[in-house]
Protein backbone atom coordinates (compact mmCIF):
# COMPACT_ATOMS: atom_id res chain seq x y z
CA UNK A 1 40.14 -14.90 -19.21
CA UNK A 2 40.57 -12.93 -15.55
CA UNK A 3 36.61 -12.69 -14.67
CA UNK A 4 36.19 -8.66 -13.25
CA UNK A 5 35.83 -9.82 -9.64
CA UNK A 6 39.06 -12.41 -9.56
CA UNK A 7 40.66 -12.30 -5.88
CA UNK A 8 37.92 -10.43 -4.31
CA UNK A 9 35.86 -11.83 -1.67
CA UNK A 10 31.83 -11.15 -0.91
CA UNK A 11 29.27 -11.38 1.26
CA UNK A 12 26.39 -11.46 -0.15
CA UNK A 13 22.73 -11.92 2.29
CA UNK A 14 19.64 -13.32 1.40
CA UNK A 15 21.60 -15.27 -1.37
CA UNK A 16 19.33 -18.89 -0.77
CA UNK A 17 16.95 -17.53 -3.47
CA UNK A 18 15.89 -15.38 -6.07
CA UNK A 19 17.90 -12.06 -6.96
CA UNK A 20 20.75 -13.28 -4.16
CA UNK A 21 21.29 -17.16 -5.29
CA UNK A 22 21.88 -15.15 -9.14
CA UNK A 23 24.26 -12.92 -7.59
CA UNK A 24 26.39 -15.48 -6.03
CA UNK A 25 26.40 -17.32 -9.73
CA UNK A 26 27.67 -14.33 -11.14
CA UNK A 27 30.44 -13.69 -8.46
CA UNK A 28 31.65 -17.03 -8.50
CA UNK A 29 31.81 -16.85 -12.58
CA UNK A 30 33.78 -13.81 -12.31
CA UNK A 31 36.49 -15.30 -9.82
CA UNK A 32 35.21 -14.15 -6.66
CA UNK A 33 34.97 -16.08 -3.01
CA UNK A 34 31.45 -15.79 -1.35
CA UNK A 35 30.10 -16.02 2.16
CA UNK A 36 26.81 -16.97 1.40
CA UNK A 37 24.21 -15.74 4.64
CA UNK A 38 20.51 -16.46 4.64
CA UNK A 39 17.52 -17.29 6.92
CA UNK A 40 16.94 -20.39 4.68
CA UNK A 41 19.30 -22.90 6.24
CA UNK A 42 18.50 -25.87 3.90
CA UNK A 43 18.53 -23.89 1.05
CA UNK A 44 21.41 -21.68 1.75
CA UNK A 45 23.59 -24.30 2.73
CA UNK A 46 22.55 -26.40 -0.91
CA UNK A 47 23.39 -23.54 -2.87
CA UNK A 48 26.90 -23.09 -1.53
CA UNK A 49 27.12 -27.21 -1.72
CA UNK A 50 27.60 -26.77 -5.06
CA UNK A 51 30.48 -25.37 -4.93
CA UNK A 52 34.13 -26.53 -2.96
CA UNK A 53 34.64 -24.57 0.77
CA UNK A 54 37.25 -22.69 -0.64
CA UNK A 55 34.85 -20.90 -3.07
CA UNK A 56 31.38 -20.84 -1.12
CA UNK A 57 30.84 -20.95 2.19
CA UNK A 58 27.37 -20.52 3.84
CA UNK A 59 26.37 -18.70 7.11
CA UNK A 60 23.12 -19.13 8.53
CA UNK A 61 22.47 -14.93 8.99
CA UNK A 62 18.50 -13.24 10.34
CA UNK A 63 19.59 -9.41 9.29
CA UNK A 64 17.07 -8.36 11.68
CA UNK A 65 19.84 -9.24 14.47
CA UNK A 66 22.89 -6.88 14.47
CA UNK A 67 24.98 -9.67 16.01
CA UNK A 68 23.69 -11.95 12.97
CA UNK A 69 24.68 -9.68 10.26
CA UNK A 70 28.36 -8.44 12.67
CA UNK A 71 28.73 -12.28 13.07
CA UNK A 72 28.74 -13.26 9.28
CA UNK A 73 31.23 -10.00 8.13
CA UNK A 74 33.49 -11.39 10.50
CA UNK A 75 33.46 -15.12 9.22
CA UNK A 76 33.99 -13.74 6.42
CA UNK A 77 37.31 -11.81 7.03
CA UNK A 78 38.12 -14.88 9.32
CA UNK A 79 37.96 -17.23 6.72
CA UNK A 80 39.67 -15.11 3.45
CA UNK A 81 41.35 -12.43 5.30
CA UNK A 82 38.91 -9.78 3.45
CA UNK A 83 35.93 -8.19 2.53
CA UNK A 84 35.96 -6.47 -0.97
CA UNK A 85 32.05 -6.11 -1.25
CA UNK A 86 28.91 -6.76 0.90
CA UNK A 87 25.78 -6.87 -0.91
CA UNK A 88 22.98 -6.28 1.68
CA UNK A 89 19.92 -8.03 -0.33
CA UNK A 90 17.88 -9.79 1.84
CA UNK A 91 14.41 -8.82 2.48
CA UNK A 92 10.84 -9.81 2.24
CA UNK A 93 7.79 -7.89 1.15
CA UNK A 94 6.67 -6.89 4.73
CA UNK A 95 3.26 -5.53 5.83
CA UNK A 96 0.51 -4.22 3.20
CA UNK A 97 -2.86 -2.71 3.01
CA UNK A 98 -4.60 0.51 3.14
CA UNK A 99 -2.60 2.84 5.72
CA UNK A 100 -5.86 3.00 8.11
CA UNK A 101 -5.44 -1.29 8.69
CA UNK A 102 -1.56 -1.08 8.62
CA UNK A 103 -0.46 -3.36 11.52
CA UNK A 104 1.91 -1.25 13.40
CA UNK A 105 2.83 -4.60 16.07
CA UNK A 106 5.62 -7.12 15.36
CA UNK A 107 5.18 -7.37 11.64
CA UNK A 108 5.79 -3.91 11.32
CA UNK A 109 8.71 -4.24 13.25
CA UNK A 110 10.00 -6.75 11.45
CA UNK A 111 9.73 -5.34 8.29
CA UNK A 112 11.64 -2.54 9.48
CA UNK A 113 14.58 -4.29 10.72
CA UNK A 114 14.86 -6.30 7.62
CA UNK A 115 14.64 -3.96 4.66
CA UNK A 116 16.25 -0.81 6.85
CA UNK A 117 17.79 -2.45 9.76
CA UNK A 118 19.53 -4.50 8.13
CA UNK A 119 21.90 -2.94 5.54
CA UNK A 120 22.77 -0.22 8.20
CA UNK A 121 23.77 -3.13 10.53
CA UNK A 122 25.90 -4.51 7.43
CA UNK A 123 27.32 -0.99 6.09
CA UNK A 124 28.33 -0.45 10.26
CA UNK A 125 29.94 -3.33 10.53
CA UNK A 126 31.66 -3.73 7.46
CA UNK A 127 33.07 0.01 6.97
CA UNK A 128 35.50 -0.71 9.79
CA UNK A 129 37.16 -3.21 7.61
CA UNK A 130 37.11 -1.59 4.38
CA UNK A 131 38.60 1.81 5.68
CA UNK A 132 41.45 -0.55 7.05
CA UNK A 133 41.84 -2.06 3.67
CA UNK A 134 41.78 1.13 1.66
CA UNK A 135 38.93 -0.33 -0.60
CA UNK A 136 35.90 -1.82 -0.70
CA UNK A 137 32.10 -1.85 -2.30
CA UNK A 138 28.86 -1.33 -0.71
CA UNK A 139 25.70 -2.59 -2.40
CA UNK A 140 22.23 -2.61 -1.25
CA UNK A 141 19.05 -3.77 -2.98
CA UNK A 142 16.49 -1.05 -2.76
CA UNK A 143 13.63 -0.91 -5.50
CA UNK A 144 11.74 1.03 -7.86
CA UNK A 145 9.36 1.14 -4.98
CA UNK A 146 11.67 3.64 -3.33
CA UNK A 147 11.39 6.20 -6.10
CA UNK A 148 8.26 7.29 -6.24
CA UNK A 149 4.94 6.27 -5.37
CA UNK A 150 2.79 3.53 -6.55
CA UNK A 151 5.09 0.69 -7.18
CA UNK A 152 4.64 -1.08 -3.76
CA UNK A 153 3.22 -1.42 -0.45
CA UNK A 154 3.40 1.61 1.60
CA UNK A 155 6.11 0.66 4.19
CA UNK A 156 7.75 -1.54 1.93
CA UNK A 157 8.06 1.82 -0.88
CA UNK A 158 9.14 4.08 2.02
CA UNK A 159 11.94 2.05 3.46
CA UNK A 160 12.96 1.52 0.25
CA UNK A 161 13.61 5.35 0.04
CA UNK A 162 15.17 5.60 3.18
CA UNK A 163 17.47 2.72 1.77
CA UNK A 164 18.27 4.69 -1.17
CA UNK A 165 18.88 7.64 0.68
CA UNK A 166 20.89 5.81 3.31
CA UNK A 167 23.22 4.94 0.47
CA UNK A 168 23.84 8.16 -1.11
CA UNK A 169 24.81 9.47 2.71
CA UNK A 170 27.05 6.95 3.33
CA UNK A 171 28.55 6.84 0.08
CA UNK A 172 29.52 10.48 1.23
CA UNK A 173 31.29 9.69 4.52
CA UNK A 174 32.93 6.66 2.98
CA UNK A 175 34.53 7.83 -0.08
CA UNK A 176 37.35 9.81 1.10
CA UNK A 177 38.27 6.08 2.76
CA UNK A 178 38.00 4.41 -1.01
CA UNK A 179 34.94 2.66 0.16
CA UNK A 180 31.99 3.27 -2.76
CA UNK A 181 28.38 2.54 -1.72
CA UNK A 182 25.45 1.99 -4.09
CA UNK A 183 22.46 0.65 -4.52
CA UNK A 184 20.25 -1.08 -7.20
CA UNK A 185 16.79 -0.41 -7.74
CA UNK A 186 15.38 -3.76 -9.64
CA UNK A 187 11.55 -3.28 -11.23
CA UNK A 188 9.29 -6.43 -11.68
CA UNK A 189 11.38 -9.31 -11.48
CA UNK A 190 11.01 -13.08 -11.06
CA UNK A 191 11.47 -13.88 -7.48
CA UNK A 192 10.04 -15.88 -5.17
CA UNK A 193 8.55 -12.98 -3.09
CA UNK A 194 7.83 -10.79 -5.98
CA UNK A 195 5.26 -14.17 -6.97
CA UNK A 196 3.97 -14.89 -3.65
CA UNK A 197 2.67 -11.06 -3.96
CA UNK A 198 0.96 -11.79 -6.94
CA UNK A 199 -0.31 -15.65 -5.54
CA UNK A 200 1.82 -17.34 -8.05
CA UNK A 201 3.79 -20.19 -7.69
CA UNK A 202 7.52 -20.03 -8.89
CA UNK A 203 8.14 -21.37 -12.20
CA UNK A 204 4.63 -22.13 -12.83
CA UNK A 205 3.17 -21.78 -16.03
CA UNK A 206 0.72 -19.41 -14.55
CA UNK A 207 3.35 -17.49 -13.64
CA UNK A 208 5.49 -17.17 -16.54
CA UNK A 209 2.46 -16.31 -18.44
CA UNK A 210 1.19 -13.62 -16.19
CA UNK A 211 4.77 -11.87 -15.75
CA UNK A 212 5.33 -12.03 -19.70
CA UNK A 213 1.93 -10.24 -20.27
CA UNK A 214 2.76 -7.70 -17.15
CA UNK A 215 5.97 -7.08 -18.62
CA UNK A 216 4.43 -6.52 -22.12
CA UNK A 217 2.35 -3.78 -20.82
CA UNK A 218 3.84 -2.04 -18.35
CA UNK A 219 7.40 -1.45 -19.62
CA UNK A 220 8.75 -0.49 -22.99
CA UNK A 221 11.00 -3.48 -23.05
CA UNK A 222 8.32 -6.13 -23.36
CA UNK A 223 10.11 -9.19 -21.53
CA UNK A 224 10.45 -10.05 -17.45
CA UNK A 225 13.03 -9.13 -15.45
CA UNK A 226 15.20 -11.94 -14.53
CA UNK A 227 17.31 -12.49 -11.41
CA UNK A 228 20.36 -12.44 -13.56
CA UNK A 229 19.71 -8.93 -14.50
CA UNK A 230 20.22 -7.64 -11.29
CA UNK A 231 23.12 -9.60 -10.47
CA UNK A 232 25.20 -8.82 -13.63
CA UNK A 233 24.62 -4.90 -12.25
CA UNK A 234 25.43 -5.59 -8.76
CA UNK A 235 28.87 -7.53 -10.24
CA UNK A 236 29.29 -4.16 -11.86
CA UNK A 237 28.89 -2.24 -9.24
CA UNK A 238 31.02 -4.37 -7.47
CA UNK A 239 33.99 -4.75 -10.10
CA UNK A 240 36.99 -1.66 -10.71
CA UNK A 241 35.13 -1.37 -13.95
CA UNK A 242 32.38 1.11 -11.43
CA UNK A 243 35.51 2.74 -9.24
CA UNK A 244 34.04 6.45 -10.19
CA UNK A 245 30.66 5.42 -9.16
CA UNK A 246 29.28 5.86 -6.10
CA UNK A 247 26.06 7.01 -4.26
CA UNK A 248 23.91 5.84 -6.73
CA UNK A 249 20.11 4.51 -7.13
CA UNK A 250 20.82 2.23 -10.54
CA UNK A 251 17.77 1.17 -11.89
CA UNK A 252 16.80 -1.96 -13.31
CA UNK A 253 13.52 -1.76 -14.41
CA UNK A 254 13.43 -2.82 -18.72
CA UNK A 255 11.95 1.22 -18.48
CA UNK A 256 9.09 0.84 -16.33
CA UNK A 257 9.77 4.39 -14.70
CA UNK A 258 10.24 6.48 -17.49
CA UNK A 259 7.95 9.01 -16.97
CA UNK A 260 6.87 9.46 -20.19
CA UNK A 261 5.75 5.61 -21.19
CA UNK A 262 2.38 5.03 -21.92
CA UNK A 263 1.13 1.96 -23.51
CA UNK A 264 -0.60 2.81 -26.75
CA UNK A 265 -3.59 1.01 -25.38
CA UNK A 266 -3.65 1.19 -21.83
CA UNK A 267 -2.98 5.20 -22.06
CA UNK A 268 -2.06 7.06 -18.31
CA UNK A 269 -1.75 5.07 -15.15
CA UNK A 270 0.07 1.48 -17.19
CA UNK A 271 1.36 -0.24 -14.14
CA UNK A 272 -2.25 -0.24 -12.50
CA UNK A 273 -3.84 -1.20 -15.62
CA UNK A 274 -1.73 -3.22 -16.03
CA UNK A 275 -1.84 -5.05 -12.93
CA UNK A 276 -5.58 -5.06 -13.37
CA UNK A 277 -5.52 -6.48 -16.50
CA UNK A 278 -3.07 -9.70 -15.25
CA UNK A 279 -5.07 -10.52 -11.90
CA UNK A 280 -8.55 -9.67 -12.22
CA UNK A 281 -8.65 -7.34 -9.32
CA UNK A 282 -8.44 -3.41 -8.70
CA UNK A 283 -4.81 -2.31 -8.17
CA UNK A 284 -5.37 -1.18 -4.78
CA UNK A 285 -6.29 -5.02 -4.11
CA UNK A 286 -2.86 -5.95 -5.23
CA UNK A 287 0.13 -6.33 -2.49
CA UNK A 288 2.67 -5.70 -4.98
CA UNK A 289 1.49 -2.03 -6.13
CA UNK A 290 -0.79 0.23 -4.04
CA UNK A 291 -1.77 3.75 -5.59
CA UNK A 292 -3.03 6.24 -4.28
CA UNK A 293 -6.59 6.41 -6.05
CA UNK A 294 -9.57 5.54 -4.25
CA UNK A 295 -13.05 5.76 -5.60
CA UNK A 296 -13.80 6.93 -1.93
């Protein structure tokens, strides 16, 4: 059977780990090539070790460095004569705290160029390409965080808008061109930074305990979210089977933002209960969801 990506080719960035190293899993099931770009040398260039040159190739790639992110698109077209889809998806969880202590220096800046920065950089250089191609999908990896408040850290939540709304302007200029551009919006998911936010160790037993009992109280379907659940959207997303779909948030989230869920025991305000509930501490003490309620 023809998987729904056969013959394309991707780039896919911040695939050593998490959400990214899923994605590349699922494009190489579904017959697609893959320039695999990371920060993570080591790990990047294991991943892609698994798989023959011709299939996986890995590009050491900071997307806080235009020339980084320029650099890898063109490997990419250097070494399979294409790009059918770029999925800009690496990022980190960047600066946190109350907005009176934010540190405005060099981790500021850094957090900017990697969750903002970063996919313009890849959408700039890429579109080029695509429009010369007549075809071509744009993905990004934005959040929940970026529609509406209280599921992250301040700067993360508000780049995470601008991402989304980054995408839906693109998607604009780019269409007429056949290019589509969308992002996805995953909720709580296993990942290596979504754990370090919580001080959890990946694959711990810890973990998988605490992320099963989050997931049982602050979304109506009661399991974690998995890397693999993003990456069988973004393969969507990325496939023909999504050509009349552009400019768009999707949302991956097992229901957390429905505005109407309440847990029948938790009541109003579930995701900072239930963070309370898993870690011991306020919600406001948690890196991975800051709300706006203060007892001061």
């Amino acid at each position: 059977m023809t998987g729904r990506l056969e013959g394309k080719t991707a780039l896919i960035t911040g695939g050593a780990s998490g959400i990214g190293e899923a994605t590349v899993e699922k494009f190489v099931a579904e017959g697609a090539r893959v320039m695999l770009a990371d920060i993570q040398h080591d790990a990047g260039a294991a991943l892609a070790g698994r798989w023959d040159d011709d299939t996986v190739r890995f590009v050491p790639v900071d997307v806080c460095s235009e020339d980084d992110v320029a650099g890898a698109i063109s490997e990419t077209v250097s070494a399979w004569g294409r790009l059918d889809c770029l999925f800009n998806n690496a990022g980190f969880g960047g600066v946190t705290g109350d907005v009176a202590e934010t540190d405005t220096g060099e981790p500021y800046r850094r957090t900017l160029d990697a969750l903002l920065s970063g996919p313009l950089y890849g959408m700039k250089h890429a579109a080029p390409i695509m429009r010369e191609q007549g075809t071509g999908s744009i993905v990004t990896t934005a959040s929940i965080a970026g529609t509406g408040g209280g599921y992250g850290p301040h700067v993360y939540s508000a780049l995470k808008s601008a991402v989304i709304n980054l995408t839906r302007s693109v998607a604009q200029e780019l269409g007429p061109a056949g290019i589509r551009v969308n992002a996805v919006c995953p909720g709580f998911i296993n990942t290596p930074i979504f754990l370090g936010q919580l001080a959890l160790e990946k694959d711990s037993t810890e973990a998988l305990s605490t992320l099963r009992e989050l997931a049982s109280l602050a979304q109506p379907i009661t399991r974690a979210g998995l890397p693999a659940d993003i990456a069988n959207a973004v393969a969507f997303l990325a496939s023909d089977e999504a050509s009349f779909i552009t400019g768009q948030p999707l949302v991956v989230d097992g229901g957390m933002t429905l505005g109407a869920w309440q847990h029948p025991d938790l009541g109003d305000g579930v995701i900072a209960q239930a963070l309370e509930a898993v870690t011991g501490k306020p919600a406001a003490e948690v890196d991975m969801v800051y709300h706006a309620r203060s007892d001061s």
